[in-house]
Protein backbone atom coordinates (compact mmCIF):
# COMPACT_ATOMS: atom_id res chain seq x y z
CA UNK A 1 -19.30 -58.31 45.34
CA UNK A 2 -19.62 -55.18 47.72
CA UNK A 3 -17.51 -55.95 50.46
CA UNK A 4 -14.71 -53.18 50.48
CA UNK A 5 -16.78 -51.18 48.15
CA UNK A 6 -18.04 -47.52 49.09
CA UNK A 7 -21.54 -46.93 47.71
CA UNK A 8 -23.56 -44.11 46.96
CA UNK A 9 -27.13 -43.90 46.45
CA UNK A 10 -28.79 -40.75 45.35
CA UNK A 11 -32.26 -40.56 47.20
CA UNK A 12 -31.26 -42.83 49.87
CA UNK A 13 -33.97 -41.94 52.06
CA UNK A 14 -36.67 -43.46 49.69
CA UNK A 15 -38.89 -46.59 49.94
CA UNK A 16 -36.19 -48.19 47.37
CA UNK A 17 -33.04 -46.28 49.29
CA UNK A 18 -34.03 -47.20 52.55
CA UNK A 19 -34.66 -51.20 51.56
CA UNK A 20 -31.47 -51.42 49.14
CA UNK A 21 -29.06 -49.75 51.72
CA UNK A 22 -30.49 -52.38 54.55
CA UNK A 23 -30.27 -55.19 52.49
CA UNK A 24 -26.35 -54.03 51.61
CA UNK A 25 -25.73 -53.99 54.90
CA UNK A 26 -27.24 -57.48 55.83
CA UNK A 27 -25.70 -59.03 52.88
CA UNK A 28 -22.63 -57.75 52.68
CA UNK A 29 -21.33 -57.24 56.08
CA UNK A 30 -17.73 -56.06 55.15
CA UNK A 31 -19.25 -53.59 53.01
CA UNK A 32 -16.63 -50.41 53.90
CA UNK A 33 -19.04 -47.39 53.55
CA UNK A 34 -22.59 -46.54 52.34
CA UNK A 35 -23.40 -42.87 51.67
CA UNK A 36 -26.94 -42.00 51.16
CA UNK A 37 -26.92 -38.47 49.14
CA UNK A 38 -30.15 -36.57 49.15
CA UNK A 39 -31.66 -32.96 50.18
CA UNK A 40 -33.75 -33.38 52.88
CA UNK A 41 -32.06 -33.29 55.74
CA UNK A 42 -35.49 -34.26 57.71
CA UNK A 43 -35.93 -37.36 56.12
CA UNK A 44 -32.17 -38.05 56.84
CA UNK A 45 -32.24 -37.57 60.12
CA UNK A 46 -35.29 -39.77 60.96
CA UNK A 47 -33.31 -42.14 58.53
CA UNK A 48 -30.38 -42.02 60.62
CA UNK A 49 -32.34 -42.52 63.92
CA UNK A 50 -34.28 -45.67 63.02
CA UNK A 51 -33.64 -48.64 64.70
CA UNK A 52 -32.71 -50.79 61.47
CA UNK A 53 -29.65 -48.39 61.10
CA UNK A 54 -28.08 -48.12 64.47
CA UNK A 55 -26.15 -51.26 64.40
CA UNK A 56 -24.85 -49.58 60.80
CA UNK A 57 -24.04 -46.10 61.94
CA UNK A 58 -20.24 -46.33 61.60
CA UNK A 59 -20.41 -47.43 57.82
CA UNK A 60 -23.57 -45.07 57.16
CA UNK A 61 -22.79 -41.39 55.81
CA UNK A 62 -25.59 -38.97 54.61
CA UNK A 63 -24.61 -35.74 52.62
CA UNK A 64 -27.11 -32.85 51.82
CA UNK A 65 -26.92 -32.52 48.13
CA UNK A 66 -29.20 -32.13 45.10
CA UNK A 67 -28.41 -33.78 42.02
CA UNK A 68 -29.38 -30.38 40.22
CA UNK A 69 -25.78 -29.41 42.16
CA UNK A 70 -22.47 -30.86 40.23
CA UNK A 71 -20.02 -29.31 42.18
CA UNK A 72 -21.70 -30.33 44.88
CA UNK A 73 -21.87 -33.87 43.88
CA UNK A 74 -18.71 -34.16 42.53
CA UNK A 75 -17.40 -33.39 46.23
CA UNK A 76 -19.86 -36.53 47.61
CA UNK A 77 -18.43 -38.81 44.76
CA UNK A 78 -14.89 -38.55 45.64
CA UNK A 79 -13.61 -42.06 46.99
CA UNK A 80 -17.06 -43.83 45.84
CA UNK A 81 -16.93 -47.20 44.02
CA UNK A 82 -20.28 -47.93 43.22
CA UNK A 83 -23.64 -45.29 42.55
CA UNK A 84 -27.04 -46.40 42.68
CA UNK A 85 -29.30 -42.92 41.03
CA UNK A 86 -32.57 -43.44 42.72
CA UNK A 87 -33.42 -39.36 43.27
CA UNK A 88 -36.45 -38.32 40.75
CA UNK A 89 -39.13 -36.26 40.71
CA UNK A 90 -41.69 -38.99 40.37
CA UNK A 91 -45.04 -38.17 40.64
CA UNK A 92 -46.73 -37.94 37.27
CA UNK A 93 -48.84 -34.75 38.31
CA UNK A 94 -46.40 -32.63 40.25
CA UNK A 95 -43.91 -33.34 36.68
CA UNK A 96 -47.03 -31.91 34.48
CA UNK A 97 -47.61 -28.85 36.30
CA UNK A 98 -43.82 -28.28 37.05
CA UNK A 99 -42.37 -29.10 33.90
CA UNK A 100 -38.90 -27.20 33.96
CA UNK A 101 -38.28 -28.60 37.92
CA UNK A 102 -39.09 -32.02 36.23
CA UNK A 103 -36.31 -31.54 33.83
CA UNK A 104 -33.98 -30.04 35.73
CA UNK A 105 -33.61 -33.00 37.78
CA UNK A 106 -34.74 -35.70 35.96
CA UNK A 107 -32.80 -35.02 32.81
CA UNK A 108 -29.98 -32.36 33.97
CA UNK A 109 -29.72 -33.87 37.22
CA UNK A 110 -28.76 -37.61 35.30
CA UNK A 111 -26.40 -35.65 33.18
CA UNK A 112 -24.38 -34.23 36.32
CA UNK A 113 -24.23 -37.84 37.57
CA UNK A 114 -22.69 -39.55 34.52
CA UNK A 115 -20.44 -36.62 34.40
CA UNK A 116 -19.60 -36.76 38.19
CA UNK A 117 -18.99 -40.28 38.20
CA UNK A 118 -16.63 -40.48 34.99
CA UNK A 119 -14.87 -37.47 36.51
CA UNK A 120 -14.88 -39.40 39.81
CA UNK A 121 -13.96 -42.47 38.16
CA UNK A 122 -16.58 -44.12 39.24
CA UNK A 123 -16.47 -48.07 38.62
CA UNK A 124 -20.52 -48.81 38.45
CA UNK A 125 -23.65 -46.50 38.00
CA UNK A 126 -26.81 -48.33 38.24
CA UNK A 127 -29.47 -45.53 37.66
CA UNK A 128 -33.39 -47.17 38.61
CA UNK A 129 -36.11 -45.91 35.67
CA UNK A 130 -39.81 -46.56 35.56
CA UNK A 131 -42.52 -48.38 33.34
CA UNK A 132 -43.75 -44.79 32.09
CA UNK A 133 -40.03 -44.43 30.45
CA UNK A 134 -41.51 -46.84 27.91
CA UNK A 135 -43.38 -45.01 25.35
CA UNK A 136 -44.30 -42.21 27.59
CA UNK A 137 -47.49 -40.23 27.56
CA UNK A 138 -46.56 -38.23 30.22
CA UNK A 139 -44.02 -35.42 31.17
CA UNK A 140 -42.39 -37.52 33.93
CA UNK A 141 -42.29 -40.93 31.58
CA UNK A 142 -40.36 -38.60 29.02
CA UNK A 143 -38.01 -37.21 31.36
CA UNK A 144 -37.19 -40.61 32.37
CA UNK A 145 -36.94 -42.40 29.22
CA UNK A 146 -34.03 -39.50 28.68
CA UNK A 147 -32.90 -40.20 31.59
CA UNK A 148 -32.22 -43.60 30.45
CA UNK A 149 -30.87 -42.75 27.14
CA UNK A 150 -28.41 -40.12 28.72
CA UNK A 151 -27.05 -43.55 31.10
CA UNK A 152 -26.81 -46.03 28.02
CA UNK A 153 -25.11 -43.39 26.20
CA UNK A 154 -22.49 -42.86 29.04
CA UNK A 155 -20.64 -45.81 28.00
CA UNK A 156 -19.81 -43.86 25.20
CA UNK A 157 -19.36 -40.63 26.86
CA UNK A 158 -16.59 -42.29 29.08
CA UNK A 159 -14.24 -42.84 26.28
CA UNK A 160 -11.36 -44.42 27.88
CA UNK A 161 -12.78 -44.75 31.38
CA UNK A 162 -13.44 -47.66 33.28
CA UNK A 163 -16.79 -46.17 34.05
CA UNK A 164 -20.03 -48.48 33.05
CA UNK A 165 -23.75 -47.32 33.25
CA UNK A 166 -26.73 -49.23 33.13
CA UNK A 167 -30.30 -48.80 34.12
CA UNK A 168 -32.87 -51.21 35.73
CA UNK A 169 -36.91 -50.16 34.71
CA UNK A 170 -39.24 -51.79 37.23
CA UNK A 171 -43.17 -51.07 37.71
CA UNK A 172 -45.42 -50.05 41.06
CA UNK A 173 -43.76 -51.53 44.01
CA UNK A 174 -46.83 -52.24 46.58
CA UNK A 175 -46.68 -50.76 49.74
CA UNK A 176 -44.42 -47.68 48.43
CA UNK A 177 -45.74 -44.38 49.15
CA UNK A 178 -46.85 -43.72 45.23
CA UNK A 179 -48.70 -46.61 45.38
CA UNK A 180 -52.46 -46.57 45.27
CA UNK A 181 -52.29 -49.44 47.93
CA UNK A 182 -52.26 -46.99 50.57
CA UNK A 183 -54.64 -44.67 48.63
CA UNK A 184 -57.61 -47.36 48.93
CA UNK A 185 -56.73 -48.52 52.42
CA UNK A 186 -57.00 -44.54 53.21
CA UNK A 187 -59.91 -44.88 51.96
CA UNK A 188 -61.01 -47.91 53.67
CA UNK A 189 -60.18 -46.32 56.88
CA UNK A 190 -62.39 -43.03 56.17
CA UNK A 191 -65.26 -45.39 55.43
CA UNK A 192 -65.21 -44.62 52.06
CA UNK A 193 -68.49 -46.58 50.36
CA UNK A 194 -66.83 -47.14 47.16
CA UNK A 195 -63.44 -47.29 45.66
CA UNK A 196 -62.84 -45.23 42.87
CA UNK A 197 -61.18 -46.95 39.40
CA UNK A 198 -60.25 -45.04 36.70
CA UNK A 199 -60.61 -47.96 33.88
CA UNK A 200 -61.83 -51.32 34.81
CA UNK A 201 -59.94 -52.65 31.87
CA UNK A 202 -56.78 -51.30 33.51
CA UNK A 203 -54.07 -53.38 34.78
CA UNK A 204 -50.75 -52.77 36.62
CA UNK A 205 -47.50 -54.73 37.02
CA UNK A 206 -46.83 -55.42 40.83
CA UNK A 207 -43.72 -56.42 42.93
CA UNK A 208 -41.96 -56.29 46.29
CA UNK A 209 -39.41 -53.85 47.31
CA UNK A 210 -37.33 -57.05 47.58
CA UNK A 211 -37.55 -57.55 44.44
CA UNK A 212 -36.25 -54.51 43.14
CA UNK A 213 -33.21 -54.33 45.14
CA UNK A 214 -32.70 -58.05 43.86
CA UNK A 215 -32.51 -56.57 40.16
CA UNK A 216 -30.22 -53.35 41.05
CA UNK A 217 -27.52 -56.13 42.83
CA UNK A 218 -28.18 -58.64 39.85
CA UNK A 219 -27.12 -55.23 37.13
CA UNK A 220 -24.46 -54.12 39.86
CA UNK A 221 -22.66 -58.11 39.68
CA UNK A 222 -23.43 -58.63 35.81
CA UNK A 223 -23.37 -55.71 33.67
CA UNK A 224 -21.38 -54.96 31.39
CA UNK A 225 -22.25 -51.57 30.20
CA UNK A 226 -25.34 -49.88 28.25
CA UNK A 227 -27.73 -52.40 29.62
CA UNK A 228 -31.55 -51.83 30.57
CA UNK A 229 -32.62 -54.78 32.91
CA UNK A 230 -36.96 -55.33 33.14
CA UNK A 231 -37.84 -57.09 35.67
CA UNK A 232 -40.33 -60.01 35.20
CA UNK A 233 -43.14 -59.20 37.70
CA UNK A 234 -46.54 -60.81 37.97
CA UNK A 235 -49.48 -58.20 36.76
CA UNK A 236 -53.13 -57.49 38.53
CA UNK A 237 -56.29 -56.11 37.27
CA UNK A 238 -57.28 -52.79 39.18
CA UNK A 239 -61.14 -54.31 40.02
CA UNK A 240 -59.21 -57.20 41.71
CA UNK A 241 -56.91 -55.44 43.37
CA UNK A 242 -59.94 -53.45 44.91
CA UNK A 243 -61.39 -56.61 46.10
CA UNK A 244 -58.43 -57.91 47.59
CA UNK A 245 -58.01 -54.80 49.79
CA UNK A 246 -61.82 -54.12 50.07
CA UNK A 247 -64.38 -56.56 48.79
CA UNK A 248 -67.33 -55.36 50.47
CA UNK A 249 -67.15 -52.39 48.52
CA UNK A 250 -68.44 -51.04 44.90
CA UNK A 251 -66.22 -49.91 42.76
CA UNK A 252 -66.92 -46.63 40.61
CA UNK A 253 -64.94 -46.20 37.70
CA UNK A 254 -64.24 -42.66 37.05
CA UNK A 255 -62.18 -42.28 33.84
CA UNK A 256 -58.56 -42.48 32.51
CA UNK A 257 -56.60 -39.67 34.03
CA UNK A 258 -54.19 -37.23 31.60
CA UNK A 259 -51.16 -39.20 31.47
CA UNK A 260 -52.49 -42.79 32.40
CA UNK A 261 -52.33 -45.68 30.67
CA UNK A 262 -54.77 -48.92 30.29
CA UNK A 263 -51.40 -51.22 30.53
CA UNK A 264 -47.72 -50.82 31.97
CA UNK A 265 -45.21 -51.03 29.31
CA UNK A 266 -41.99 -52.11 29.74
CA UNK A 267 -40.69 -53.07 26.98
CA UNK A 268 -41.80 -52.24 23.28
CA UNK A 269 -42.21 -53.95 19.91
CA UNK A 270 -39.33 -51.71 18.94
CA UNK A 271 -37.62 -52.63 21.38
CA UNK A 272 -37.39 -56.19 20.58
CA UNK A 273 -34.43 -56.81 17.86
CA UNK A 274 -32.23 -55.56 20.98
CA UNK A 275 -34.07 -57.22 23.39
CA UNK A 276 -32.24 -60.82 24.74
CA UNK A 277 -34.44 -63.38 27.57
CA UNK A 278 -33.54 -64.78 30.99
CA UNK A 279 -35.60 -66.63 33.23
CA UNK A 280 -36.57 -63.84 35.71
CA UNK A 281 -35.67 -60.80 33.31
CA UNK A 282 -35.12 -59.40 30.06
CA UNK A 283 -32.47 -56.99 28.70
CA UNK A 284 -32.35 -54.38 26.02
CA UNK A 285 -29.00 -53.82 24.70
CA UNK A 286 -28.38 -50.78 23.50
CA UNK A 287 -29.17 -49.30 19.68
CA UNK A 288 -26.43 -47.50 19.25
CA UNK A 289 -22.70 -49.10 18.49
CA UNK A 290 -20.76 -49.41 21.59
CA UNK A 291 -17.45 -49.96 20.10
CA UNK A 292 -15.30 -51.02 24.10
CA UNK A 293 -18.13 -53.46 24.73
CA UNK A 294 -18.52 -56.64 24.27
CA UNK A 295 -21.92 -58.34 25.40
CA UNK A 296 -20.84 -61.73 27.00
CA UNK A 297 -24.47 -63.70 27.58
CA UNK A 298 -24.20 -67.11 26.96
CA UNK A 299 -27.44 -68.48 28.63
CA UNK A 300 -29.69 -65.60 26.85
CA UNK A 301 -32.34 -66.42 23.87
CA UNK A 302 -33.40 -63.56 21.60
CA UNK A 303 -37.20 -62.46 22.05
CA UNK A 304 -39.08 -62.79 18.91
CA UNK A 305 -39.35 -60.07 16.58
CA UNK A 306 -42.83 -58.86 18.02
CA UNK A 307 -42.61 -59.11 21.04
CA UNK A 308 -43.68 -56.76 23.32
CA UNK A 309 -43.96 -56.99 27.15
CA UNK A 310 -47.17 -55.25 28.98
CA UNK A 311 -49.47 -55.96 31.80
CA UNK A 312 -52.08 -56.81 29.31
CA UNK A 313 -50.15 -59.68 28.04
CA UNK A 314 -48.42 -60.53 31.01
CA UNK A 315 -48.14 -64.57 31.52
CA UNK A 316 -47.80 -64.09 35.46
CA UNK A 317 -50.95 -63.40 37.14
CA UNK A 318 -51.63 -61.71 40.78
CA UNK A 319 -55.37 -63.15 42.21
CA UNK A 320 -57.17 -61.90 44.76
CA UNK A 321 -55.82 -64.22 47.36
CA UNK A 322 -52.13 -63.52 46.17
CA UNK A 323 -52.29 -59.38 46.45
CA UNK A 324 -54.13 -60.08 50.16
CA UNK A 325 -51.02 -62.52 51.14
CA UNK A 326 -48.64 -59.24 49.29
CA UNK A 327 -50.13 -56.52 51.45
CA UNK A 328 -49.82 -58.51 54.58
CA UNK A 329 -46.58 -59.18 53.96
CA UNK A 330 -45.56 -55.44 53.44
């Protein structure tokens, strides 16, 4: 599937860039170049010096770009087959009291890829999206969930192109460094005496970093344009995912923060009349008529008409047991 392909991943040098770009690599060893395109050039030179890389270095470019930059971008597309958009501003706080920054890159920036890559003529854009684009509360969930709209509208935008976008939405990958995994084992390690909980009726969709690349490569082989791939992924309460990290310890709940949640969303009731079933995932096809697309899915059932996916009403649980064996393994 990617062997003679060039790639380009936007954010390479994040938790999910790093792990994708390895994993290309591994599986696809005649794989003819992977560019990671991102703007710190500190985080791509300790990138470039780890050990996983080295036996890599001839097929592995990195280019200094923002994705607020279009001529700039349009220069790193040039000769690229395939582009994985993985840059964001991402954490929820930073996105409320920077609002414009926010925008600029999560909403302009997507907007300078689609145009880049149509320009480009880009084959595949698989741009990654977030649990908060579904029915946001929060500045960051909105400027993703345009995000996403901008990419399912691409297909669209391309007009006679070849060029196909779709998006993958995934929730809290453990181990990552957003993930409050590391928050309570910092905690753990300061010999904190309690953990702190904001809701102890709150629960959270988990999965590997494995797991996500496994749903970018499954959209990259199989889509056909406008699709938004969920993941299915086990979910956890937040009390037992203190106990599996500290169970000695009390937990104090503290309140909901602004922007927060009680359950992950990923996919709404509205949502469902588009919404088709596989065994490990879902897609939402997209609302709006796609006239040079034809949706070829043979082995997919239609959801029913209320159906609405959450970590509330999640049928895959994490225990205790199961999140200890997770953070071992990460």
């Amino acid at each position: 599937m990617l062997n003679g392909k060039t790639i380009l991943v936007t954010g390479g040098t994040g938790s999910f860039g790093k792990k994708f770009i390895k994993t290309v690599f591994e599986k696809y060893p005649d794989v003819k170049k992977v560019i990671v395109y991102s703007r710190d050039e500190f985080k791509q030179f300790m990138m470039s010096n780890m050990s996983e890389f080295k036996p890599y270095e001839n097929k592995l470019r990195f280019f200094i770009g923002d994705v607020r930059d279009k001529e700039r971008m349009m220069r790193a597309f040039e000769g690229v087959d395939i582009v994985v958009h993985a840059a964001a501003l991402k954490q929820v706080p930073a996105c409320e009291y920077n609002p414009f920054e926010a925008i600029k890159t999560n909403i302009y920036g997507a907007q300078n890829v689609i145009d880049c890559a149509i320009d480009r003529g880009i084959k595949k854009v698989v741009a990654l999206s977030t649990d908060k684009a579904c029915a946001p509360i929060n500045l960051y969930g909105a400027t993703k969930l345009c995000s996403d709209k901008l990419f399912i509208a691409g297909n669209s935008y391309s007009g006679s192109k070849e060029t196909r976008f779709s998006v993958v939405r995934y929730g809290n990958v453990a181990g990552s460094r957003g993930s409050v995994i590391p928050f309570f084992q910092k905690l753990v390690e300061e010999g904190a005496k309690e953990l702190p909980i904001t809701d102890i009726r709150m629960t959270r969709f988990w999965l590997k970093l494995e797991q996500a690349v496994e749903m970018v490569l499954e959209a990259i082989q199989n889509m056909q344009g406008g699709e938004l791939y969920v993941k299915k992924i086990p979910s956890m309460k937040m009390p037992d995912l203190a106990s599996a990290i500290a169970p000695n310890l009390k937990i104090k709940e503290v309140g909901i923060r602004p922007g927060e949640k009680i359950h992950e969303q990923m996919i709404t009731k509205e949502d469902a009349p588009n919404t088709i079933e596989f065994k490990d995932f879902y897609i939402i096809l997209p609302q709006i008529d796609l006239e040079n697309i034809e949706y070829r899915y043979p082995n997919a059932k239609k959801v029913a008409p209320d159906f609405e996916y959450h970590s509330g009403n999640n049928d895959r649980w994490l225990t205790v047991e199961d999140m200890r064996k997770l953070i071992k393994e990460i």
